[in-house]
C-alpha atoms as a PDB file:
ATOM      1  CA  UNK A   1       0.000   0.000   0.000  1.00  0.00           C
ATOM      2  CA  UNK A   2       1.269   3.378  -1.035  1.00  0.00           C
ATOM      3  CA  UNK A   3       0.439   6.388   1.132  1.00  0.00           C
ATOM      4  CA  UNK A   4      -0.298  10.097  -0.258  1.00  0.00           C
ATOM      5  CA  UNK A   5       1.723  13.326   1.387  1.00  0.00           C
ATOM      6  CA  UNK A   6      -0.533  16.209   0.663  1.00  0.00           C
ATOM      7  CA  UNK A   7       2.025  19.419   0.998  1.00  0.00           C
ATOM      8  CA  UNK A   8      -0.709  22.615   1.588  1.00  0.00           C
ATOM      9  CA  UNK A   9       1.019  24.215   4.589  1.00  0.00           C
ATOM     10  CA  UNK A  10       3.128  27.002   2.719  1.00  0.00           C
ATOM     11  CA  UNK A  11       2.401  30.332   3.339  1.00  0.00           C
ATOM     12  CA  UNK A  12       0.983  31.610   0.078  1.00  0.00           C
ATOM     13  CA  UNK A  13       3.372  34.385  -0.787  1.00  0.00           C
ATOM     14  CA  UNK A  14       3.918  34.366  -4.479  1.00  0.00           C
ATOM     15  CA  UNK A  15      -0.046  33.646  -4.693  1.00  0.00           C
ATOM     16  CA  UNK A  16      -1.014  37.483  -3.049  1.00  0.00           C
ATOM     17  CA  UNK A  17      -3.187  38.967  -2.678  1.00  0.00           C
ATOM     18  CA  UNK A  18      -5.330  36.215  -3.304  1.00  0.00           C
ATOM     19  CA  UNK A  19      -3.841  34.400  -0.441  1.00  0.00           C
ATOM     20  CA  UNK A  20      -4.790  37.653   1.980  1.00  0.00           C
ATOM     21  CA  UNK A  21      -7.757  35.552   3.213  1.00  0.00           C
ATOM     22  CA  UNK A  22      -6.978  32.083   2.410  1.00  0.00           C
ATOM     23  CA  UNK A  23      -4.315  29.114   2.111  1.00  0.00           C
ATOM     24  CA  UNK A  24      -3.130  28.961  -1.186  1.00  0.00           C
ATOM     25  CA  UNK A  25      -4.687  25.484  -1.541  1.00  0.00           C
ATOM     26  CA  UNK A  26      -8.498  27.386  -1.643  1.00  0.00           C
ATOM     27  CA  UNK A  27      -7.306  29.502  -4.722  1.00  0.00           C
ATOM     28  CA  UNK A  28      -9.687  28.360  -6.951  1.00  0.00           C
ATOM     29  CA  UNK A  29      -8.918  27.350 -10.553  1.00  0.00           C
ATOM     30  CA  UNK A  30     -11.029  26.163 -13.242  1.00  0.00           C
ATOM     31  CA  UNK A  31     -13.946  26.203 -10.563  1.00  0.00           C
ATOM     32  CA  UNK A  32     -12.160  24.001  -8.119  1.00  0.00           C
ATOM     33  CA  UNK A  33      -9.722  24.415  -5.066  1.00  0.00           C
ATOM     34  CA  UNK A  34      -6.389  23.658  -5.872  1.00  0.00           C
ATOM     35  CA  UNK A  35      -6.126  21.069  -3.135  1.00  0.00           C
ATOM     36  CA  UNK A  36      -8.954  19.220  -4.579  1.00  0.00           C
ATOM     37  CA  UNK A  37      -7.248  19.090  -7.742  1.00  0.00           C
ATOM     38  CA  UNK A  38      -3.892  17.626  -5.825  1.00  0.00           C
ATOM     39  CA  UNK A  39      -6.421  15.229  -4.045  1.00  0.00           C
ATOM     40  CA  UNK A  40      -7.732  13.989  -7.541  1.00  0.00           C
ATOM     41  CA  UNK A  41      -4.350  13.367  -8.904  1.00  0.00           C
ATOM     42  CA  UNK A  42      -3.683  10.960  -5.217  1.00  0.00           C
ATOM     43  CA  UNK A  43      -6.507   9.075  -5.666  1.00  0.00           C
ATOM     44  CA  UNK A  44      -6.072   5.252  -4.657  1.00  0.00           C
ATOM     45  CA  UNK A  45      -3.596   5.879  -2.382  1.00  0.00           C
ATOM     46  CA  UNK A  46      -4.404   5.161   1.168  1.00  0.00           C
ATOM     47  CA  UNK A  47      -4.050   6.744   3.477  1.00  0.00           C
ATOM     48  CA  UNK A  48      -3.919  10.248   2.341  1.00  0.00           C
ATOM     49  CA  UNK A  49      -2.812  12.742   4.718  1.00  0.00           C
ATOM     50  CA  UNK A  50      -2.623  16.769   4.134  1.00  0.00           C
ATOM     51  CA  UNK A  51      -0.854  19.447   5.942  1.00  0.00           C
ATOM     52  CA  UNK A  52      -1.957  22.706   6.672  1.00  0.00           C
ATOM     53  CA  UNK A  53      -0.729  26.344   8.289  1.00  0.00           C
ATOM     54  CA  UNK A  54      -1.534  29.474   6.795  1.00  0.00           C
ATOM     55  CA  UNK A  55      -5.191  29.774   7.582  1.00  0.00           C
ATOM     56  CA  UNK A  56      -5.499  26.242   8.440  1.00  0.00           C
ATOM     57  CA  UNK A  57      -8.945  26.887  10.229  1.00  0.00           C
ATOM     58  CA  UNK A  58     -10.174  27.313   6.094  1.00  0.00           C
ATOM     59  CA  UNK A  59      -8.101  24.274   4.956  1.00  0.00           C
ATOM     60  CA  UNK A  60      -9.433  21.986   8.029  1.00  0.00           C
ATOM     61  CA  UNK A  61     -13.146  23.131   7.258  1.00  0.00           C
ATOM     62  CA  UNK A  62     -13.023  22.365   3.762  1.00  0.00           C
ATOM     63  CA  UNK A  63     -10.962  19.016   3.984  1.00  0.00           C
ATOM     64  CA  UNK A  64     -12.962  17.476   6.887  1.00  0.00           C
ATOM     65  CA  UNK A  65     -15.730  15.929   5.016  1.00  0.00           C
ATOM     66  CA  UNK A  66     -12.954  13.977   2.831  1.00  0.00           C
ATOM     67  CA  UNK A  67     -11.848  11.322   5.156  1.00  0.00           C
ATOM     68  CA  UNK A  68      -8.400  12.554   4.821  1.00  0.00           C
ATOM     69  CA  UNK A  69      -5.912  13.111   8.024  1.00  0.00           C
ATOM     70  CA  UNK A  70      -5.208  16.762   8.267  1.00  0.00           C
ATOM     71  CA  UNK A  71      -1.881  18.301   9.946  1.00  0.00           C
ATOM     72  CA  UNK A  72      -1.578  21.200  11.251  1.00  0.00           C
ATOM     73  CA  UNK A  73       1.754  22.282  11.280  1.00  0.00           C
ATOM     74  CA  UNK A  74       2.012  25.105  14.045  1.00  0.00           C
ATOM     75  CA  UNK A  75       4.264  27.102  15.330  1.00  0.00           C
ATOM     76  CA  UNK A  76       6.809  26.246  12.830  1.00  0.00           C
ATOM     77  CA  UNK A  77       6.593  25.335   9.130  1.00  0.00           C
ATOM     78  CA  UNK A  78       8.348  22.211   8.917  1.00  0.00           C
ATOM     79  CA  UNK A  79       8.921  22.300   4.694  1.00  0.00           C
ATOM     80  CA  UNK A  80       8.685  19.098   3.000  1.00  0.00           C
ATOM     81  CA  UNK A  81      10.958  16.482   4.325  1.00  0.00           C
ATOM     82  CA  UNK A  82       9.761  17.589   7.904  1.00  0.00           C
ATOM     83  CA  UNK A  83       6.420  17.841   6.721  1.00  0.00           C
ATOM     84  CA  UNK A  84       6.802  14.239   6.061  1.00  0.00           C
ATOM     85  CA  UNK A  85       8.593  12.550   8.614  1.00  0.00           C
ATOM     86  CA  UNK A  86       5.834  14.222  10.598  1.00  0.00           C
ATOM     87  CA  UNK A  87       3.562  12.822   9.050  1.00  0.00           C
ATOM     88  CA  UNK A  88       4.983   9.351   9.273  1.00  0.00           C
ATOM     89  CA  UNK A  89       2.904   7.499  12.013  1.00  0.00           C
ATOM     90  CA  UNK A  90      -0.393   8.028  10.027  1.00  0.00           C
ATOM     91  CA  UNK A  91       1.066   7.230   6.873  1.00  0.00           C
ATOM     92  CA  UNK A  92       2.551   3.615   7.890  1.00  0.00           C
ATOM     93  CA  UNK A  93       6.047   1.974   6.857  1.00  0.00           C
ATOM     94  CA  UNK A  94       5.798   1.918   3.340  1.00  0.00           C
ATOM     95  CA  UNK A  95       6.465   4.551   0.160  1.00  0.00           C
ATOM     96  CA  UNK A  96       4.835   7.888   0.077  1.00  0.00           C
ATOM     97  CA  UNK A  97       3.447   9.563  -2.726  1.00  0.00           C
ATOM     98  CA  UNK A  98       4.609  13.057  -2.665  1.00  0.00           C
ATOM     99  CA  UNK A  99       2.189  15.891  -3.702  1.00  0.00           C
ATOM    100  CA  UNK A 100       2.316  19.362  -4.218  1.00  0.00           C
ATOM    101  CA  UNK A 101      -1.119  21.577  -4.241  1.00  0.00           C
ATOM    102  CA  UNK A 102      -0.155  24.083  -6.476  1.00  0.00           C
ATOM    103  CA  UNK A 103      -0.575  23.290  -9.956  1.00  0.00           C
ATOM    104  CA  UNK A 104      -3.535  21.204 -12.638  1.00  0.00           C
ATOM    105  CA  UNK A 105      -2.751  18.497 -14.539  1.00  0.00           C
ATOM    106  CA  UNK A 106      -4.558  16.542 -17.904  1.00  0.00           C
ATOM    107  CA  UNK A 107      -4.004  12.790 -18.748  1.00  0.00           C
ATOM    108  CA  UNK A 108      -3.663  10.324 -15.626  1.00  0.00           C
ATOM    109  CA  UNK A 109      -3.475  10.466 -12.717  1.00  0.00           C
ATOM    110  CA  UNK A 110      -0.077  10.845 -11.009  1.00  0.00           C
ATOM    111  CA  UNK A 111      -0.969   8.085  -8.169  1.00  0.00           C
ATOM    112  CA  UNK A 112      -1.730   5.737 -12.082  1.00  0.00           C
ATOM    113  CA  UNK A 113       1.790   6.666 -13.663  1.00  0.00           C
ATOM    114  CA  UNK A 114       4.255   7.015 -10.514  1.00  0.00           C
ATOM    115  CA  UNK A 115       2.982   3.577  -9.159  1.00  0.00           C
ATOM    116  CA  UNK A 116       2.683   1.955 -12.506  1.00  0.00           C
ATOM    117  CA  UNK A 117       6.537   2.382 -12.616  1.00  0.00           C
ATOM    118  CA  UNK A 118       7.727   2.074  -8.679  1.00  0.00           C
ATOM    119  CA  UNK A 119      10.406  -0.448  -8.747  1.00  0.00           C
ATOM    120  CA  UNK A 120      11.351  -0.820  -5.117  1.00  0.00           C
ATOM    121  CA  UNK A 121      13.716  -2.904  -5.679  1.00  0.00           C
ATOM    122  CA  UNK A 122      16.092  -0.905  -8.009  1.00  0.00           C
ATOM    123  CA  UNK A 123      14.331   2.569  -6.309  1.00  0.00           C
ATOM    124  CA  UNK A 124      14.484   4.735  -3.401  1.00  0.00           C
ATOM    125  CA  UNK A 125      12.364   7.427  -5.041  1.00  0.00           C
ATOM    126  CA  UNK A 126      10.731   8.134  -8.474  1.00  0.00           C
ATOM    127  CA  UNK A 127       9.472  11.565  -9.337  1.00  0.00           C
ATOM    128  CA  UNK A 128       7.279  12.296 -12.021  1.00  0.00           C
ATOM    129  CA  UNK A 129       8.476  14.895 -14.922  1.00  0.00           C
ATOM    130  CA  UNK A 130       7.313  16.638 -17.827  1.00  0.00           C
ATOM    131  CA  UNK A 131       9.585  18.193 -20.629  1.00  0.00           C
ATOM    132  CA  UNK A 132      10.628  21.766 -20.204  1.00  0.00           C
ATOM    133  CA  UNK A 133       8.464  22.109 -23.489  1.00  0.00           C
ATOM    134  CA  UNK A 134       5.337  21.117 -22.536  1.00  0.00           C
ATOM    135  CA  UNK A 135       5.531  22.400 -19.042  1.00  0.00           C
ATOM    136  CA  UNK A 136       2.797  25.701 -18.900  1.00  0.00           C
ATOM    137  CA  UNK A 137       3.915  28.671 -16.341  1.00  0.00           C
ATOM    138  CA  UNK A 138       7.366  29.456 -14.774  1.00  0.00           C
ATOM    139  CA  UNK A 139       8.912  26.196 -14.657  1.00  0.00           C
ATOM    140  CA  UNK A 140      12.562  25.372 -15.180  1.00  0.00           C
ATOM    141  CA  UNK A 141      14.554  22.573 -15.661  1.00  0.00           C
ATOM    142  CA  UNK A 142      15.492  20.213 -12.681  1.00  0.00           C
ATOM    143  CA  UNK A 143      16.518  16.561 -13.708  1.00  0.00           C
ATOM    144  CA  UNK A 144      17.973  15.174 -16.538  1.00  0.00           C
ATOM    145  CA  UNK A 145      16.772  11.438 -17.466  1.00  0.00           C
ATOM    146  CA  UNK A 146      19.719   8.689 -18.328  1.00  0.00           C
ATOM    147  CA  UNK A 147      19.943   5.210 -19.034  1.00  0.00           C
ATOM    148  CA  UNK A 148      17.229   3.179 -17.347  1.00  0.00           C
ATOM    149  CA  UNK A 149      15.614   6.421 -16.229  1.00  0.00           C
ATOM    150  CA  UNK A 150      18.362   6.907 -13.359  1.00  0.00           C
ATOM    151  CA  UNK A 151      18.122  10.822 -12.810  1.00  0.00           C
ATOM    152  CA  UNK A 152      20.659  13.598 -12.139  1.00  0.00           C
ATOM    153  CA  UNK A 153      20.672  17.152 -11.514  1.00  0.00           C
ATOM    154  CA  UNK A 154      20.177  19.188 -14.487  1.00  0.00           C
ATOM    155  CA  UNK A 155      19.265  22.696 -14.955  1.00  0.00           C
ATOM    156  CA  UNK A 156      18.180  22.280 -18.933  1.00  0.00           C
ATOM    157  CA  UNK A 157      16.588  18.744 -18.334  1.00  0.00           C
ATOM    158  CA  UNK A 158      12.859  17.916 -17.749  1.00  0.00           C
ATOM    159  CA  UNK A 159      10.382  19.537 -14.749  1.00  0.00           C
ATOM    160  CA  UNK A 160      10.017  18.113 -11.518  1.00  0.00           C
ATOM    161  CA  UNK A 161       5.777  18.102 -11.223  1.00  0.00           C
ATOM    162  CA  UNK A 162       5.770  18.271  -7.583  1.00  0.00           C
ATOM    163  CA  UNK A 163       4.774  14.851  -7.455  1.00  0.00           C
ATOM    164  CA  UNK A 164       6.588  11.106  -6.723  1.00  0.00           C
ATOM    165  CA  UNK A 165       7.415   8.487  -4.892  1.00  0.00           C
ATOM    166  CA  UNK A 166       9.808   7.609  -1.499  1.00  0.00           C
ATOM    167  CA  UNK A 167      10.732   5.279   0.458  1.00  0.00           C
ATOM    168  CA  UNK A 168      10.683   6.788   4.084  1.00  0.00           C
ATOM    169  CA  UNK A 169      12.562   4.207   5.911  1.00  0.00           C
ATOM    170  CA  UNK A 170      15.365   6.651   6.487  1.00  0.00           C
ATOM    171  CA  UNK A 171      13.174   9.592   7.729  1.00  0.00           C
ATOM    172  CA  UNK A 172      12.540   8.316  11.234  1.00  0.00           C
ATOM    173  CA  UNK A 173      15.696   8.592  12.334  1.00  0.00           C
ATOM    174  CA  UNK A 174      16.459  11.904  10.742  1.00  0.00           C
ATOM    175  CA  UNK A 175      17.155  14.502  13.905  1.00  0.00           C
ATOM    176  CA  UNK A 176      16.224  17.862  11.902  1.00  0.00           C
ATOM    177  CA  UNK A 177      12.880  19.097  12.064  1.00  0.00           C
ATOM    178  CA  UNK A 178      12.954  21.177   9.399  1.00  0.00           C
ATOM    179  CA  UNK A 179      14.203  20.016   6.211  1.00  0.00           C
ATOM    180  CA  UNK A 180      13.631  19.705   2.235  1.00  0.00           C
ATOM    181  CA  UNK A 181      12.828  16.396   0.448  1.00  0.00           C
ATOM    182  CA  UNK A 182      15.829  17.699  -1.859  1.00  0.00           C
ATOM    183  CA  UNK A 183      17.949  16.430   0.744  1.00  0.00           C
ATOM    184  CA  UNK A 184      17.091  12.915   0.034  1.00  0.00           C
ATOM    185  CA  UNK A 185      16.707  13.029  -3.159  1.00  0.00           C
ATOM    186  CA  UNK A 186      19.979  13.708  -4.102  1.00  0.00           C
ATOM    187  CA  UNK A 187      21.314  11.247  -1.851  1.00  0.00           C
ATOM    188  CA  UNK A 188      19.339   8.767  -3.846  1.00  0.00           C
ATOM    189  CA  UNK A 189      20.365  10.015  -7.073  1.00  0.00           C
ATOM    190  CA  UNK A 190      24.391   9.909  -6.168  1.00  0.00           C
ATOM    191  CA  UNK A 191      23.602   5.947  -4.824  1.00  0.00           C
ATOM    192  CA  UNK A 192      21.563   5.768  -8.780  1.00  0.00           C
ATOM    193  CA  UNK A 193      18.529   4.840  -6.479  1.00  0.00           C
ATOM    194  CA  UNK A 194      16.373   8.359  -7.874  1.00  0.00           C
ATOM    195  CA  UNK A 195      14.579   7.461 -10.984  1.00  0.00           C
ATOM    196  CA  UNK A 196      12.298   9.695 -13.272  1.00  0.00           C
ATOM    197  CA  UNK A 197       8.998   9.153 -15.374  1.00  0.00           C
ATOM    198  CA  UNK A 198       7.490  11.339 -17.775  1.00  0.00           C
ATOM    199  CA  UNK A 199       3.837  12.556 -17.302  1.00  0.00           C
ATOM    200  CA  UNK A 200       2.048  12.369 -20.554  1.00  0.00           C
ATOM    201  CA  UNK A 201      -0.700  14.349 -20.041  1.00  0.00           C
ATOM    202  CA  UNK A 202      -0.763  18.439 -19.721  1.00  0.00           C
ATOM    203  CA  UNK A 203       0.808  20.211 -16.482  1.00  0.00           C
ATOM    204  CA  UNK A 204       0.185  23.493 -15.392  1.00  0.00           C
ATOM    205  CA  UNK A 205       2.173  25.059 -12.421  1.00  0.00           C
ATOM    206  CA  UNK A 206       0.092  27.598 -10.510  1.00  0.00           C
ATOM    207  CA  UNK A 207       2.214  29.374  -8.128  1.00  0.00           C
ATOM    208  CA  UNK A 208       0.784  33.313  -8.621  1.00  0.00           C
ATOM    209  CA  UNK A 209      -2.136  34.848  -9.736  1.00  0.00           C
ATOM    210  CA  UNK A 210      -1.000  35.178 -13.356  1.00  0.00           C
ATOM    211  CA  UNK A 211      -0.206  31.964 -14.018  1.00  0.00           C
ATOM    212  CA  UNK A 212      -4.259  30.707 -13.305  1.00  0.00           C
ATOM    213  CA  UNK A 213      -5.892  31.602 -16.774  1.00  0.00           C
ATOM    214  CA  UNK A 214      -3.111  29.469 -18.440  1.00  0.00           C
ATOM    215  CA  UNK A 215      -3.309  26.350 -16.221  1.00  0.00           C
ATOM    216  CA  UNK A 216      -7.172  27.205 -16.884  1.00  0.00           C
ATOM    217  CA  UNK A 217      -6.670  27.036 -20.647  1.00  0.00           C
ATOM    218  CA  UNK A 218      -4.763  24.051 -20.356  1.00  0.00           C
ATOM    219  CA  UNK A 219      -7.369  22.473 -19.117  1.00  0.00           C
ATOM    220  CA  UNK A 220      -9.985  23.673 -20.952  1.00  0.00           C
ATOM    221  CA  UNK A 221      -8.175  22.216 -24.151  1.00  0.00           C
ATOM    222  CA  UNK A 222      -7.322  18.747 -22.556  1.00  0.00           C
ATOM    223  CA  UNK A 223      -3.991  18.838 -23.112  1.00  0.00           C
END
């Protein structure tokens, strides 16, 4: 069983003013909250749990009727490996899927593609990319795919979707509070344990206002 990591605790900066009021994950786009769209793409994963902070009270309200376990991380944001390891003892022992809720998607789900390819055996972590050219907003490069989709850093490769897979076995023991999932992620790439597939649907980042009405196109052409 593969668990779901719902990252909606961030503070909304780059998404002002719209964010004055609400946690960025209640920006609506398309007609829908943007952690409903992140839920959609974790669907079949169980158990699914969600963090919140910046007007959590909104977050909590709107997530309680959908049986997922809600975090609120207070005083400190913990970022997303400590948002994680948190989250550990409702998630269980096994792999987490990895979500960010701040951009749309076309095409399947990420839970359908990431676990379609999970090879624990050869993998610590796979994330899920699109190319730089079919990425829509202010996306840049982050991984470069080699042989037998073994990733490395790479500032002109494909975009990191905010989405994957990890094992968490080492994130008990890990004594910071407050860390990135970068961290282990290049660990696992220097070991050739991080692994990459491509999305091949549409992907829309939707970090500020300006980028909404083009994730909103996207979607309204299917990408």
């Amino acid at each position: 069983m593969i668990g779901a990591m719902v990252f909606a605790a961030g503070l909304g900066t780059r998404m002002r003013p719209l964010t004055d009021d609400r946690p960025k994950g209640l920006v609506d786009v398309a007609g829908r909250a943007l952690v409903d769209h992140a839920l959609e793409q974790v669907a079949g994963a169980r158990p699914i749990v969600v963090n919140a902070h910046h007007h959590a009270d909104r977050l909590i309200a709107h997530l309680a009727p959908r049986g997922v376990r809600i975090l609120h991380e207070t005083p400190t944001l913990l970022d997303t490996g400590g948002g994680l390891r948190n989250a550990l003892p409702h998630l269980g022992a096994g792999p987490a899927l990895t979500m960010n809720a701040d951009a749309v998607w076309t095409g399947p789900t990420a839970f359908a593609t990431l676990s379609a390819a999970w090879a624990p055996d050869r993998m610590d972590g796979i994330l899920l990319l699109v190319p730089l050219s079919r990425a829509v907003g202010p996306a840049t490069g982050s991984f470069g795919m080699r042989a037998g989709g073994r990733l490395e850093r790479d500032p002109e490769g494909h975009v990191y979707t905010g989405a994957g897979i990890v094992k968490t076995d080492a994130l008990a023991d890990d004594p910071r509070e407050v860390f990135s999932l970068r961290d282990l992620w290049f660990d696992m790439a220097a070991r050739g344990r991080l692994h990459g597939v491509l999305h091949p649907g549409g992907w829309a980042d939707v970090g500020t206002p300006d980028g909404i009405a083009a994730a909103e196109a996207m979607l309204a052409a299917r990408v």
